[in-house]
N, C-alpha and C. Protein backbone atom coordinates (compact mmCIF):
# COMPACT_ATOMS: atom_id res chain seq x y z
N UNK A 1 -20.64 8.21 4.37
CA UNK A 1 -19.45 8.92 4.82
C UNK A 1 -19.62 10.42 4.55
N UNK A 2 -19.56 11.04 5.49
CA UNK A 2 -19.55 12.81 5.78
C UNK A 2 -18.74 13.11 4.35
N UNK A 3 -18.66 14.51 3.81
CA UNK A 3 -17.75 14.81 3.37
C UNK A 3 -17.11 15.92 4.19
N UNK A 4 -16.10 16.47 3.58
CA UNK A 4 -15.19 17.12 4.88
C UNK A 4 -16.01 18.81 5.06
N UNK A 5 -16.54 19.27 3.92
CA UNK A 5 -17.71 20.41 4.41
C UNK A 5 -18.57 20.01 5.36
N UNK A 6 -19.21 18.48 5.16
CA UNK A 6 -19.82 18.55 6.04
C UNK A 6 -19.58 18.39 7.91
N UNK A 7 -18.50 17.26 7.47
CA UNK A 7 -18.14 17.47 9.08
C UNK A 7 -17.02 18.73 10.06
N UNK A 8 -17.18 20.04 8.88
CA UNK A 8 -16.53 20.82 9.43
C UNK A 8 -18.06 22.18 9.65
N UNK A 9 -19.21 21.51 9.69
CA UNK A 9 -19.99 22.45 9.58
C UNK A 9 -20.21 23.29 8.59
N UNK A 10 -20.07 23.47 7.42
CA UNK A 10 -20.23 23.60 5.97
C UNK A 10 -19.06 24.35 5.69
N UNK A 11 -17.81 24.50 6.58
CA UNK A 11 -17.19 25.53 5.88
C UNK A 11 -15.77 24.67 5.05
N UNK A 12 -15.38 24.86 4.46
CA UNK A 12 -14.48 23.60 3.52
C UNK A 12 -13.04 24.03 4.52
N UNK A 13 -12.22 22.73 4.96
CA UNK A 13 -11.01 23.23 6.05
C UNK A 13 -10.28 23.09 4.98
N UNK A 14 -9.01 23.85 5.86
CA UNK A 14 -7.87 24.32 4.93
C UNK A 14 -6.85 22.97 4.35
N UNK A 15 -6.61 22.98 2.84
CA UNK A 15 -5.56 21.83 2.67
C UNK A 15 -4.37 21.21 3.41
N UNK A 16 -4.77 19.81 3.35
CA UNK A 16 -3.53 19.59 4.63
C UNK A 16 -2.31 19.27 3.41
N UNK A 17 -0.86 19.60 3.94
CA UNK A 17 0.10 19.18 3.75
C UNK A 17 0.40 17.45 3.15
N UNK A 18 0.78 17.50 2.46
CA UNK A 18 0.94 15.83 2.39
C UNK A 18 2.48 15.63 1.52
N UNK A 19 3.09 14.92 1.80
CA UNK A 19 4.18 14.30 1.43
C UNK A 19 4.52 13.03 1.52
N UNK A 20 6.30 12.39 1.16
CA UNK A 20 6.36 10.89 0.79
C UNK A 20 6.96 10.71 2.32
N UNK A 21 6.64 9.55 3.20
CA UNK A 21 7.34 8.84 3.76
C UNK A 21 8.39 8.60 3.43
N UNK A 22 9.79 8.31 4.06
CA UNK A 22 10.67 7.70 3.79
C UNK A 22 10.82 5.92 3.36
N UNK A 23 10.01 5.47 4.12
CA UNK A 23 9.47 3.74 4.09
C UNK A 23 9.01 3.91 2.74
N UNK A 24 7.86 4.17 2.08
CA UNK A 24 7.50 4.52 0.96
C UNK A 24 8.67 4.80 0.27
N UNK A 25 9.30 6.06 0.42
CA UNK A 25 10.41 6.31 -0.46
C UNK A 25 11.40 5.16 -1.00
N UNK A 26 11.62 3.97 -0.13
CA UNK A 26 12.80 3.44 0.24
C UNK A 26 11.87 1.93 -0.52
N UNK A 27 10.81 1.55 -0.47
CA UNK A 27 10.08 0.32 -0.93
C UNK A 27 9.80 0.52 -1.94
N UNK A 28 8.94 1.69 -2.65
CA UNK A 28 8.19 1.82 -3.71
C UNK A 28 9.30 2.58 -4.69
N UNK A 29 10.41 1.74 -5.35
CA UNK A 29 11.24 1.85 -6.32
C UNK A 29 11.38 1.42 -7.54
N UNK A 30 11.57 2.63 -8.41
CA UNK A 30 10.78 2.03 -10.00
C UNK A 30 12.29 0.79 -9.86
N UNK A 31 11.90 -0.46 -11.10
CA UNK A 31 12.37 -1.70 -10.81
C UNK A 31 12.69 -2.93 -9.67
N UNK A 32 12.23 -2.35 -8.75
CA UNK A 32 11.91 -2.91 -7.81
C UNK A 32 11.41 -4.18 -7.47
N UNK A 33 11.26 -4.79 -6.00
CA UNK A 33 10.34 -5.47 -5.74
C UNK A 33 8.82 -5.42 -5.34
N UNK A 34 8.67 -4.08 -4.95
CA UNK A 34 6.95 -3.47 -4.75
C UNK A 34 6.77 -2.80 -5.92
N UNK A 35 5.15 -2.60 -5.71
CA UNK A 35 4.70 -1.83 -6.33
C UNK A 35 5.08 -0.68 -6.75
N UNK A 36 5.35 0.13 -7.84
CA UNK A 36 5.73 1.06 -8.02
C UNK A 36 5.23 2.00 -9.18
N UNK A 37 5.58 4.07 -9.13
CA UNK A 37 5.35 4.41 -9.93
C UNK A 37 6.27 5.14 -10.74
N UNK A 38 5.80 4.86 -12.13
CA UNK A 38 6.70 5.42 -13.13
C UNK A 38 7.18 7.33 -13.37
N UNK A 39 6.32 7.68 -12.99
CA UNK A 39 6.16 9.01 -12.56
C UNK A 39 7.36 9.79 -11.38
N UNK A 40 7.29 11.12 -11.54
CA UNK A 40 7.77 11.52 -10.11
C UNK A 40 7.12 11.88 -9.23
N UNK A 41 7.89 11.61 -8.02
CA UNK A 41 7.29 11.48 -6.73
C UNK A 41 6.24 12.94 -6.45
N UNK A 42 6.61 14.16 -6.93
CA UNK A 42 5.77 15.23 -7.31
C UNK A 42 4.59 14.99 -8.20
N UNK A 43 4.62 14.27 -9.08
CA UNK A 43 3.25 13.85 -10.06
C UNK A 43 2.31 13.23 -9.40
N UNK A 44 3.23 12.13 -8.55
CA UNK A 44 2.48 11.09 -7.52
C UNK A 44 1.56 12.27 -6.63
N UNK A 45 2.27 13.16 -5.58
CA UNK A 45 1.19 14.08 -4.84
C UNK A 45 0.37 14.24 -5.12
N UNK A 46 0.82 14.84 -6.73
CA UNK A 46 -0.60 16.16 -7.47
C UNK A 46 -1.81 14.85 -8.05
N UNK A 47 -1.50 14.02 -7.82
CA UNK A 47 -2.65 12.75 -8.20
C UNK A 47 -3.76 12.51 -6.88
N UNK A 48 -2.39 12.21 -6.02
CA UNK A 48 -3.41 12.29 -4.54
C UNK A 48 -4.27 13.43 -4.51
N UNK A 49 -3.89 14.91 -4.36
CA UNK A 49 -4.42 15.93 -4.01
C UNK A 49 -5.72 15.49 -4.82
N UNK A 50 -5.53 15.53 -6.31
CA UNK A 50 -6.60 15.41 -7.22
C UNK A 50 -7.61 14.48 -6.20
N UNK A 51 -7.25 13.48 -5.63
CA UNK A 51 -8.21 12.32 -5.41
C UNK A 51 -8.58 12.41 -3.80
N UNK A 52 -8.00 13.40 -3.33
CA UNK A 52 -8.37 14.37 -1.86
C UNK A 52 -9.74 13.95 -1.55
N UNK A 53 -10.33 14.30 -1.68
CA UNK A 53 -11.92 14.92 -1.55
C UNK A 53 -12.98 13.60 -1.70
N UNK A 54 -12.42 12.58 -2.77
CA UNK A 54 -13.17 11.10 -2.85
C UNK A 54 -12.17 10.23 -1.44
N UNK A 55 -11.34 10.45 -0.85
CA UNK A 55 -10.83 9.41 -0.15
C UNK A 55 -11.40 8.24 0.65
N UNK A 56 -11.18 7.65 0.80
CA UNK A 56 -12.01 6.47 1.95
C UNK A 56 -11.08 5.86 3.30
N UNK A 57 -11.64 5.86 4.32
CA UNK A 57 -10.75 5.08 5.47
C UNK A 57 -10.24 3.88 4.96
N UNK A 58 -8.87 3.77 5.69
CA UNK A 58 -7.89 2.65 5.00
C UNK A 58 -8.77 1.39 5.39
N UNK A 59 -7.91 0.58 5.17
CA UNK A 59 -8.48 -0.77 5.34
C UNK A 59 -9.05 -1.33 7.39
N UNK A 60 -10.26 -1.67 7.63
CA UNK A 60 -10.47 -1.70 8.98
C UNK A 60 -10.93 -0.56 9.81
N UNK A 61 -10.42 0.35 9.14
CA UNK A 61 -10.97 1.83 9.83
C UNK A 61 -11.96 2.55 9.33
N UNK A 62 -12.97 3.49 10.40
CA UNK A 62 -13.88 3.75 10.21
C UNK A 62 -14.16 5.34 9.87
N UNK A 63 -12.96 6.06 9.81
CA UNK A 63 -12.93 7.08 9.81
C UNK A 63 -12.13 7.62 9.23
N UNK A 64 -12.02 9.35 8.76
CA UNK A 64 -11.02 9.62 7.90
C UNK A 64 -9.90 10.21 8.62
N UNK A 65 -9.75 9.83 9.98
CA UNK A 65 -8.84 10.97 11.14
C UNK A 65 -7.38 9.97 10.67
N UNK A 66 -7.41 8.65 10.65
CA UNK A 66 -5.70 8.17 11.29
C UNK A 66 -5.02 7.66 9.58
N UNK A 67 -6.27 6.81 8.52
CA UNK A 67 -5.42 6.49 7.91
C UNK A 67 -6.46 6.33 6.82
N UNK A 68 -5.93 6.98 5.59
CA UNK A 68 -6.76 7.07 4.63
C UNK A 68 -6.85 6.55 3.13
N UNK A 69 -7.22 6.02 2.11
CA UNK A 69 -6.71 5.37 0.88
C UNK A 69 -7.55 6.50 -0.33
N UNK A 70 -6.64 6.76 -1.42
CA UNK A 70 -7.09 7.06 -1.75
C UNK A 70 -6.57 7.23 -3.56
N UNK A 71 -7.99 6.98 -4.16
CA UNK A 71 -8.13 6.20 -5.95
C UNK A 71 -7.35 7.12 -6.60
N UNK A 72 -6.56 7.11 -7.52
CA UNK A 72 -5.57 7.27 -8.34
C UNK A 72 -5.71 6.91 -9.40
N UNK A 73 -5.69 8.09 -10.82
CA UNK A 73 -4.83 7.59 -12.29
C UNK A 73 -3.75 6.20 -11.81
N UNK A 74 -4.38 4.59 -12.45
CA UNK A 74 -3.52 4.04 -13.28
C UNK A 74 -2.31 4.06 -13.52
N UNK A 75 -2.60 5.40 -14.55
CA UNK A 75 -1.71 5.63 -15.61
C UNK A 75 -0.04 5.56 -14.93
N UNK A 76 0.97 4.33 -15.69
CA UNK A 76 2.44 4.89 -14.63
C UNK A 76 2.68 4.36 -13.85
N UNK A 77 1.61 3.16 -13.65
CA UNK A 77 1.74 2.17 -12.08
C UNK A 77 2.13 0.69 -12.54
N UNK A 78 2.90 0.38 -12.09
CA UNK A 78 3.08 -1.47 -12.09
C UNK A 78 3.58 -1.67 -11.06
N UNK A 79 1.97 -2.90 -11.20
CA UNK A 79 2.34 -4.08 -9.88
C UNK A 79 3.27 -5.00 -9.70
N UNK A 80 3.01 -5.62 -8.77
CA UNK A 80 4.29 -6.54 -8.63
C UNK A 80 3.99 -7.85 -7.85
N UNK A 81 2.64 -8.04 -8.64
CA UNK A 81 1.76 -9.24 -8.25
C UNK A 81 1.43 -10.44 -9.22
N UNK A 82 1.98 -11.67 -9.37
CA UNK A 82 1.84 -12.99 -10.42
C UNK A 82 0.30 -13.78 -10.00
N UNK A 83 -0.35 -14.03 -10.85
CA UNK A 83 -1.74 -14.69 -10.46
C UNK A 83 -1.33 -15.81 -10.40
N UNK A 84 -1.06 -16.91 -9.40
CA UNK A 84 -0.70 -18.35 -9.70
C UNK A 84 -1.66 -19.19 -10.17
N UNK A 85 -1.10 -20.44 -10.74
CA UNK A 85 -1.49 -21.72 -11.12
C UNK A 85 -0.89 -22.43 -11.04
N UNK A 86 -1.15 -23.89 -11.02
CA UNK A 86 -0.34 -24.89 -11.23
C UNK A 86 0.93 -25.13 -11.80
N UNK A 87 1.44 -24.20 -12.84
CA UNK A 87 2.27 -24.24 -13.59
C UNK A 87 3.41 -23.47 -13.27
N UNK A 88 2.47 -22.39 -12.06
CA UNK A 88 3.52 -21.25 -11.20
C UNK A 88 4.80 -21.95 -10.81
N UNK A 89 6.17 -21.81 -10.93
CA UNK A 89 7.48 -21.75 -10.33
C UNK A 89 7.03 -20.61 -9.40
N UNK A 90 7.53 -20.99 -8.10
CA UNK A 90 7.14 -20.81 -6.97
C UNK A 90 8.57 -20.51 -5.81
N UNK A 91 9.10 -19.54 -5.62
CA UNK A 91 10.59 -19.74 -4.47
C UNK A 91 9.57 -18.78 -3.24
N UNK A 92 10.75 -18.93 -2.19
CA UNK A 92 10.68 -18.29 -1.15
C UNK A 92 12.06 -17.87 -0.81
N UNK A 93 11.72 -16.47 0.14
CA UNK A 93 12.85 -16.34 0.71
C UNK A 93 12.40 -15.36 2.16
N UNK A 94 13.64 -15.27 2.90
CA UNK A 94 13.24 -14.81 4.66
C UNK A 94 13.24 -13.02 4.29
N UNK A 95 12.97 -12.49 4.95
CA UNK A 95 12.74 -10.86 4.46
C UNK A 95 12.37 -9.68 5.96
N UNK A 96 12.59 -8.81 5.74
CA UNK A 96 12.38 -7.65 6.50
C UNK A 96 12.38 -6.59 6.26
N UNK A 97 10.66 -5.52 6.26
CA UNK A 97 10.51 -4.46 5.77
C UNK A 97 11.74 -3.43 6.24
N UNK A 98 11.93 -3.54 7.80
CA UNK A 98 12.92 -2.73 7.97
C UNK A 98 13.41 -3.40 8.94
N UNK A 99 15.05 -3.16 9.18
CA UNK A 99 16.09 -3.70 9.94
C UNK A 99 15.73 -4.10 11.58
N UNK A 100 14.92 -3.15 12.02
CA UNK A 100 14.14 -3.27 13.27
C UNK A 100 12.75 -4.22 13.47
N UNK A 101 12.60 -4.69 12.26
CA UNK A 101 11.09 -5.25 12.21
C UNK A 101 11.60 -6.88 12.36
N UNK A 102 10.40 -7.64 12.98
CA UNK A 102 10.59 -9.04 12.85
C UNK A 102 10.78 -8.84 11.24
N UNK A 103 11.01 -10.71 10.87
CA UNK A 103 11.40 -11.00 9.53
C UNK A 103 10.02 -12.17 9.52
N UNK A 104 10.03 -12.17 7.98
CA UNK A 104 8.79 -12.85 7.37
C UNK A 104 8.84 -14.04 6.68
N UNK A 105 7.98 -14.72 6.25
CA UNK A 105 8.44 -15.39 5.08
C UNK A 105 7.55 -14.64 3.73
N UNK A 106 8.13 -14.57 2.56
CA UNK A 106 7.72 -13.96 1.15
C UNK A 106 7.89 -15.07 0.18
N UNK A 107 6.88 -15.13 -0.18
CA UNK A 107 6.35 -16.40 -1.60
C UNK A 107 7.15 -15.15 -2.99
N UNK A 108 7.75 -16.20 -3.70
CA UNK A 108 8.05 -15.02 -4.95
C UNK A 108 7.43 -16.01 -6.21
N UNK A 109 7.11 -15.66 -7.09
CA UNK A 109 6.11 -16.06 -8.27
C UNK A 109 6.91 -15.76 -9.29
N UNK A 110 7.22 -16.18 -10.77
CA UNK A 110 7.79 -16.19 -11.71
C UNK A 110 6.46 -16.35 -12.85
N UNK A 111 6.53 -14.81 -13.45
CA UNK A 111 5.41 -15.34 -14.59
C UNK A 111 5.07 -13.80 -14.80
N UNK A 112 4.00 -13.46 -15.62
CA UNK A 112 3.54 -12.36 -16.02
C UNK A 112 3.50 -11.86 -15.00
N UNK A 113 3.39 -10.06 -14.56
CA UNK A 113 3.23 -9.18 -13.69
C UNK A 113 1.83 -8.96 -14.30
N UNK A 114 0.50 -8.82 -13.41
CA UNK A 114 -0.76 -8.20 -12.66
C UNK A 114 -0.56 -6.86 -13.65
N UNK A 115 -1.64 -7.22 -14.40
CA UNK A 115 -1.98 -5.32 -15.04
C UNK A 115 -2.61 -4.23 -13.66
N UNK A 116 -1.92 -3.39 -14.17
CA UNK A 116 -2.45 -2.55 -12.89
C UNK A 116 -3.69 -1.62 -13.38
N UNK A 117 -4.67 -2.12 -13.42
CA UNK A 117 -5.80 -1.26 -14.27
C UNK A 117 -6.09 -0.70 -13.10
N UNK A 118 -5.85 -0.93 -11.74
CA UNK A 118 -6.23 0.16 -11.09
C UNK A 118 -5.51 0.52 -9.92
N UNK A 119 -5.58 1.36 -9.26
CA UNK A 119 -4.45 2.33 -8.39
C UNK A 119 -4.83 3.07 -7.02
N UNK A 120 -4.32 3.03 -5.77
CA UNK A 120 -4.54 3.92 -5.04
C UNK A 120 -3.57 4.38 -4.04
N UNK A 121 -3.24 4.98 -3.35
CA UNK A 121 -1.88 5.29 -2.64
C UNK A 121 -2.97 5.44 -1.02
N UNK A 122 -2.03 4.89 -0.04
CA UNK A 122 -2.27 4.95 1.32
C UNK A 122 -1.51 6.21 2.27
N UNK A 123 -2.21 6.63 2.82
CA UNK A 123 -1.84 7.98 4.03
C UNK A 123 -1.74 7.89 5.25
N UNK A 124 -1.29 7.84 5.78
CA UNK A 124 -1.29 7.87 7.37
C UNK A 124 -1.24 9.54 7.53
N UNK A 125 -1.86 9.87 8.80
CA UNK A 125 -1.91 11.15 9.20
C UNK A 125 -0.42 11.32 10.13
N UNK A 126 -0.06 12.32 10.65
CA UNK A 126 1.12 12.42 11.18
C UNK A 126 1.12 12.25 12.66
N UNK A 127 0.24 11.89 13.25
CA UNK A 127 -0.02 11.90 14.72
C UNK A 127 -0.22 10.05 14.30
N UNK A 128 -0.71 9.49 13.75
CA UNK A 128 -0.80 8.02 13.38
C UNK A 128 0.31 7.35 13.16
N UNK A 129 1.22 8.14 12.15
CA UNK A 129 2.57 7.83 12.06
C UNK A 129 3.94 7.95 13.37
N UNK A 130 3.21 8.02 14.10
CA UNK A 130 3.97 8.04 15.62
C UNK A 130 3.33 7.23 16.53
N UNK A 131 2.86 6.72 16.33
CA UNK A 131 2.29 5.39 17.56
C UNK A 131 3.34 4.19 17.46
N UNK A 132 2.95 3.33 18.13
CA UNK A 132 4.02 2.50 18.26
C UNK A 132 5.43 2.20 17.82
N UNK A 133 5.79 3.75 18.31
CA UNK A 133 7.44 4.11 17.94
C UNK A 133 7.62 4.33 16.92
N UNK A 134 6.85 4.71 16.37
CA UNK A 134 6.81 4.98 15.25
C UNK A 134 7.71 6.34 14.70
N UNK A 135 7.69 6.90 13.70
CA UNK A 135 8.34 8.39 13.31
C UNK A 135 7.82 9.11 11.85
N UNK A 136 8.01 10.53 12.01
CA UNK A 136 7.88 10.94 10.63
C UNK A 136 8.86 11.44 9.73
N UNK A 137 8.35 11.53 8.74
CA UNK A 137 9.60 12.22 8.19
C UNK A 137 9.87 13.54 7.29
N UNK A 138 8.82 13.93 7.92
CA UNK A 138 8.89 15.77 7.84
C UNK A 138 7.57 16.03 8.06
N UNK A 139 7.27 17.30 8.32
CA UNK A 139 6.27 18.16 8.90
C UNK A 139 5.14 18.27 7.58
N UNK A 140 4.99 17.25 7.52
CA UNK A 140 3.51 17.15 6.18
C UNK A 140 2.47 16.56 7.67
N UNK A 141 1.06 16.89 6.94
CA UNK A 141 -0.02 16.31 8.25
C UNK A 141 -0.24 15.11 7.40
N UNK A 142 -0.14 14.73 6.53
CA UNK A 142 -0.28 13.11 6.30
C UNK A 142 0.99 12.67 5.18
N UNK A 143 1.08 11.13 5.12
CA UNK A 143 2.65 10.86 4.20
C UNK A 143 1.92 9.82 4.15
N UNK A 144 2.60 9.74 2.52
CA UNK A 144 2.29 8.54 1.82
C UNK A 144 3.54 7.41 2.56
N UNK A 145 2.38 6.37 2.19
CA UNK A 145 3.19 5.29 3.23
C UNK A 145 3.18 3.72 2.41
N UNK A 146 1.97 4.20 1.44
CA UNK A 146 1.98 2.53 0.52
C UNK A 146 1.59 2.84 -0.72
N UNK A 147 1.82 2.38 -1.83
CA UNK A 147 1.41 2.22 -3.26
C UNK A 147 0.38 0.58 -3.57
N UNK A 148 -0.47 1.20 -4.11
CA UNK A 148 -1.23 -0.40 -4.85
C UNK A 148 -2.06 0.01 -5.88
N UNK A 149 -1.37 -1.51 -6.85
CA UNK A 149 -1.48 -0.98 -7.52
C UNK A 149 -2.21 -2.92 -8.37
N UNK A 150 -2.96 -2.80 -9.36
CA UNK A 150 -3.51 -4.17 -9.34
C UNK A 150 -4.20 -4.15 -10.53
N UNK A 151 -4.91 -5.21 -10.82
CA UNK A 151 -6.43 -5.37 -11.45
C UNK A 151 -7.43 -5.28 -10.34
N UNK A 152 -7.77 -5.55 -9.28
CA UNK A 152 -8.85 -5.41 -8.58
C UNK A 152 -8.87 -3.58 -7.98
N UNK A 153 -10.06 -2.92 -8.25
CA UNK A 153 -10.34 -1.90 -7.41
C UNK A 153 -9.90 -2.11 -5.65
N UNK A 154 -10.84 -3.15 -5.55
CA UNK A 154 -10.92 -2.92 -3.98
C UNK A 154 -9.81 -4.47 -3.12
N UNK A 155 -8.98 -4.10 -3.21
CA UNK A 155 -7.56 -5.08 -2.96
C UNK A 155 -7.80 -5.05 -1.59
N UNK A 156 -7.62 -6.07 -0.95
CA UNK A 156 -7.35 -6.40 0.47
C UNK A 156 -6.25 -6.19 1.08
N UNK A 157 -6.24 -5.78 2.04
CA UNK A 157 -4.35 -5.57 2.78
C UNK A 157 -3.77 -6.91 2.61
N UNK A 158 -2.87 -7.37 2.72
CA UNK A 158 -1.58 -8.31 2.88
C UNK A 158 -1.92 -8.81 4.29
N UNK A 159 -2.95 -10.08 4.59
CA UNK A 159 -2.93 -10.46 5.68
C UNK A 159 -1.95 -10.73 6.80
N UNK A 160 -0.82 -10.84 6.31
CA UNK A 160 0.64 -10.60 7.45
C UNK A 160 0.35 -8.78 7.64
N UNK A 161 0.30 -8.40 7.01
CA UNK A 161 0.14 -6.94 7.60
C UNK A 161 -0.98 -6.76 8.34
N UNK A 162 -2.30 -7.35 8.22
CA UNK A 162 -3.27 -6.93 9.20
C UNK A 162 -2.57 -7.54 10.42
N UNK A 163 -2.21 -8.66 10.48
CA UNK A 163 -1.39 -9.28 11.77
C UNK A 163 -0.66 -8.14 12.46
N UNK A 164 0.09 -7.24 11.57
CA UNK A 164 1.42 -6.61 12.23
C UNK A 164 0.61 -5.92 13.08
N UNK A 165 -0.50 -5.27 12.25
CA UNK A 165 -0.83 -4.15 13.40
C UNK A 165 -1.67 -4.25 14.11
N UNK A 166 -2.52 -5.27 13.94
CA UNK A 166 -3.17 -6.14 14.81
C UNK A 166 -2.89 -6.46 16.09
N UNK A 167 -1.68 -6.71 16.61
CA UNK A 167 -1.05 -7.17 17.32
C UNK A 167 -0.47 -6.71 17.95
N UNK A 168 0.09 -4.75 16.89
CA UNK A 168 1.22 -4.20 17.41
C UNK A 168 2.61 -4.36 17.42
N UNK A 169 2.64 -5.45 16.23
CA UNK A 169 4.38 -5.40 15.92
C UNK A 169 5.01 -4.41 15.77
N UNK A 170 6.00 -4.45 15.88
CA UNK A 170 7.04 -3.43 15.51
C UNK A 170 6.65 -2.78 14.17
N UNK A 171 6.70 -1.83 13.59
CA UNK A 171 6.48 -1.52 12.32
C UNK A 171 4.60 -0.92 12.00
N UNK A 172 4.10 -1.62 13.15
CA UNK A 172 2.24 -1.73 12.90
C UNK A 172 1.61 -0.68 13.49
N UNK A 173 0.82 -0.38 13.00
CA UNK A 173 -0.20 0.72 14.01
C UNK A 173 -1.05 -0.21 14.30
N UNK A 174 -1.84 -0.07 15.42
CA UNK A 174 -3.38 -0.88 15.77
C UNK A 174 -4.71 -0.31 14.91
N UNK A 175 -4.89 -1.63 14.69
CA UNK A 175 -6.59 -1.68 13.75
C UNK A 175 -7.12 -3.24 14.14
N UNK A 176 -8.35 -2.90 14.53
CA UNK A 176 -9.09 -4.09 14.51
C UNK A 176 -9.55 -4.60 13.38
N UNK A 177 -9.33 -5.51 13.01
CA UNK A 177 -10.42 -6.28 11.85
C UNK A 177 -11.06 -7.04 11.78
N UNK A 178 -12.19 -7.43 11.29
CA UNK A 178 -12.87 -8.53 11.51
C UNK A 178 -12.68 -9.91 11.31
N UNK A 179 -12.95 -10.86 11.50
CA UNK A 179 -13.09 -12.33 10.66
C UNK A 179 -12.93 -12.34 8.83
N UNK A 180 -13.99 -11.82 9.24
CA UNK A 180 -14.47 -12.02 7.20
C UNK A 180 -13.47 -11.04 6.70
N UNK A 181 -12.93 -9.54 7.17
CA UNK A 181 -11.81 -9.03 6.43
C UNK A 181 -10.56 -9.95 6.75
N UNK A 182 -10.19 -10.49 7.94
CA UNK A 182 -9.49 -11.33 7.17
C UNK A 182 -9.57 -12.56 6.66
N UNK A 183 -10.75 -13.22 6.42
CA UNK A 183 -10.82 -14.42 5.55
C UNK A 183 -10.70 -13.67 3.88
N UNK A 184 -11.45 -13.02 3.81
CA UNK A 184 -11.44 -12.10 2.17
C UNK A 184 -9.72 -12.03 1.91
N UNK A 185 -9.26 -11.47 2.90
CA UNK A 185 -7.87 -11.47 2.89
C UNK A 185 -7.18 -12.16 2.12
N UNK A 186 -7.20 -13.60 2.78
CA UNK A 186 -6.45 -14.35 2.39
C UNK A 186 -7.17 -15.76 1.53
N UNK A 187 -8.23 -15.23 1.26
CA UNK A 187 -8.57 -15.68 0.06
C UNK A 187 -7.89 -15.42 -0.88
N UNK A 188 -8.07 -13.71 -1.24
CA UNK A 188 -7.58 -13.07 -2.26
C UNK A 188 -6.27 -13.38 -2.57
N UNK A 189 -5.70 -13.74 -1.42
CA UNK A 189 -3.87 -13.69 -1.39
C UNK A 189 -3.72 -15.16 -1.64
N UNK A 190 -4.38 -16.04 -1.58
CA UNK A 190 -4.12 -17.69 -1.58
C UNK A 190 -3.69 -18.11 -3.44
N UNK A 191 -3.98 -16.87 -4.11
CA UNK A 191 -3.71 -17.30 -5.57
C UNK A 191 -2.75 -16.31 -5.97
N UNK A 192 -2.10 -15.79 -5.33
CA UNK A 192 -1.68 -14.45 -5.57
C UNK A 192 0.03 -14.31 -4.68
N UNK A 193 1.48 -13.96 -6.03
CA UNK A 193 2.35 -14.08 -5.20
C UNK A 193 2.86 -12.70 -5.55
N UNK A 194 4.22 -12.48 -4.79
CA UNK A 194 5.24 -11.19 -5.39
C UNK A 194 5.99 -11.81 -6.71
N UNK A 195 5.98 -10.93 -7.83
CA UNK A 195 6.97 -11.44 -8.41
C UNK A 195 8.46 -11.29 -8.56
N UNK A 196 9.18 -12.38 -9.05
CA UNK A 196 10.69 -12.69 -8.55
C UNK A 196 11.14 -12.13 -9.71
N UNK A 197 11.30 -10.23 -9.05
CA UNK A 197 12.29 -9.64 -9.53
C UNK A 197 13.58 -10.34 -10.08
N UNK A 198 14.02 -10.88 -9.86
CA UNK A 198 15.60 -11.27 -10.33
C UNK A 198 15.34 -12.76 -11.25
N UNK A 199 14.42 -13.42 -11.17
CA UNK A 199 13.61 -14.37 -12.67
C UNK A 199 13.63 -13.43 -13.67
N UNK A 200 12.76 -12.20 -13.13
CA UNK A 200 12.20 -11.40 -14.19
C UNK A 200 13.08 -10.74 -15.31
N UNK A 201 14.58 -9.89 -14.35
CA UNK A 201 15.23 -9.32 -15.29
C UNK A 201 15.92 -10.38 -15.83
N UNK A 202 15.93 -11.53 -15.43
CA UNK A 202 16.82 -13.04 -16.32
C UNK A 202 16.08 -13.46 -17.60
N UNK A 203 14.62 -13.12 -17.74
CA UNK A 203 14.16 -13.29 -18.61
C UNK A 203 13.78 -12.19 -19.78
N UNK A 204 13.75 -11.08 -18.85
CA UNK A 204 13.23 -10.12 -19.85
C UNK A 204 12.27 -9.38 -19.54
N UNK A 205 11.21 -9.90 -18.12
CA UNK A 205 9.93 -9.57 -18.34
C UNK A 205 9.77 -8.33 -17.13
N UNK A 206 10.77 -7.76 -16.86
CA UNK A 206 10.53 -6.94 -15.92
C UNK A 206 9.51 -5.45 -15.77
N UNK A 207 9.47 -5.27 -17.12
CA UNK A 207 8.43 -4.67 -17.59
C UNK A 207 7.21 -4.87 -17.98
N UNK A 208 6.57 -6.36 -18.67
CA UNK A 208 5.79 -6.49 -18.41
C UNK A 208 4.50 -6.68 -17.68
């Protein structure tokens, strides 16, 4: 992968703008049901910026133009992921990222929360963030759009999400993916639930 001197012909281009999505804003809420960070949303930037320059194309994509991921301080992050077993208490319930989006089904998990030993925040560029009806939500050239946050470095998307945009749902941008990204997928995800915020603060463990 180029770095950005190089594919600008050695001269280093000027910093792009970056800010929070509103979707982001509105999902990634400390106590929450996603992932989230303990920090402010200003700390969160100055982490990205820091991690600018190492970024990698998001998941499926080959390039750094539409959508980009990129490694993050840890430090301040909890997931919101239960490793199941047999012993897992297990609910479901029907769900929708946003009011306009089809609805899903969501596995919820009761049990320890996923150390987040490691971290990265997702970007969409601002011309990306307008495809399939999409919108922005202010004049930044890229917005944070997802938090993850885990024990594994290299986390797989949420195979219902490669679907969305796969497909072009409502809510999805288009990306092709392969077979094996999504078999890895949902490997990864076959042991792996959200945890049930509202177990959690009944017990105590919402912090853990």
């Amino acid at each position: 992968m180029k770095n950005d001197a190089e594919e600008s012909g050695g001269i280093p281009p000027m910093d792009p703008t970056i800010g929070w999505s509103e979707f982001a804003l509105g999902r990634h809420i400390p106590g929450g049901k996603h992932t989230w960070f303990e920090g402010s949303e200003i700390e969160l930037l100055e982490r990205v910026r820091a991690g600018w320059p190492q970024r990698g194309p998001g998941a499926g994509r080959s390039d750094l133009n539409q959508v980009v991921i990129v490694s993050v301080d840890p430090t301040g992050f909890m997931s919101n992921t239960v490793r199941v077993n047999e012993s897992t208490r297990l609910s479901a319930s029907f769900e929708r990222r946003q009011s306009h989006e089809e609805g899903y089904i969501r596995v919820l998990a009761e049990g320890p929360r996923e150390e987040a030993l490691h971290a990265s925040v997702v970007l969409y560029s601002s011309a990306t963030l307008l495809q399939n009806g999409g919108t922005r939500s202010g004049d930044f050239d890229w917005e944070v759009v997802c938090l993850i946050a885990g024990p594994e470095a290299e986390e797989p998307m949420d195979p219902l999400s490669m679907a969305r945009n796969m497909l072009e749902k409502t809510g999805g941008t288009f990306c092709e993916y392969s077979a094996v990204q999504f078999a890895e997928a949902v490997w990864y995800w076959s042991t792996r639930a959200s945890l049930n915020v509202i177990g959690a603060r009944d017990e105590g463990e919402l912090k853990k």
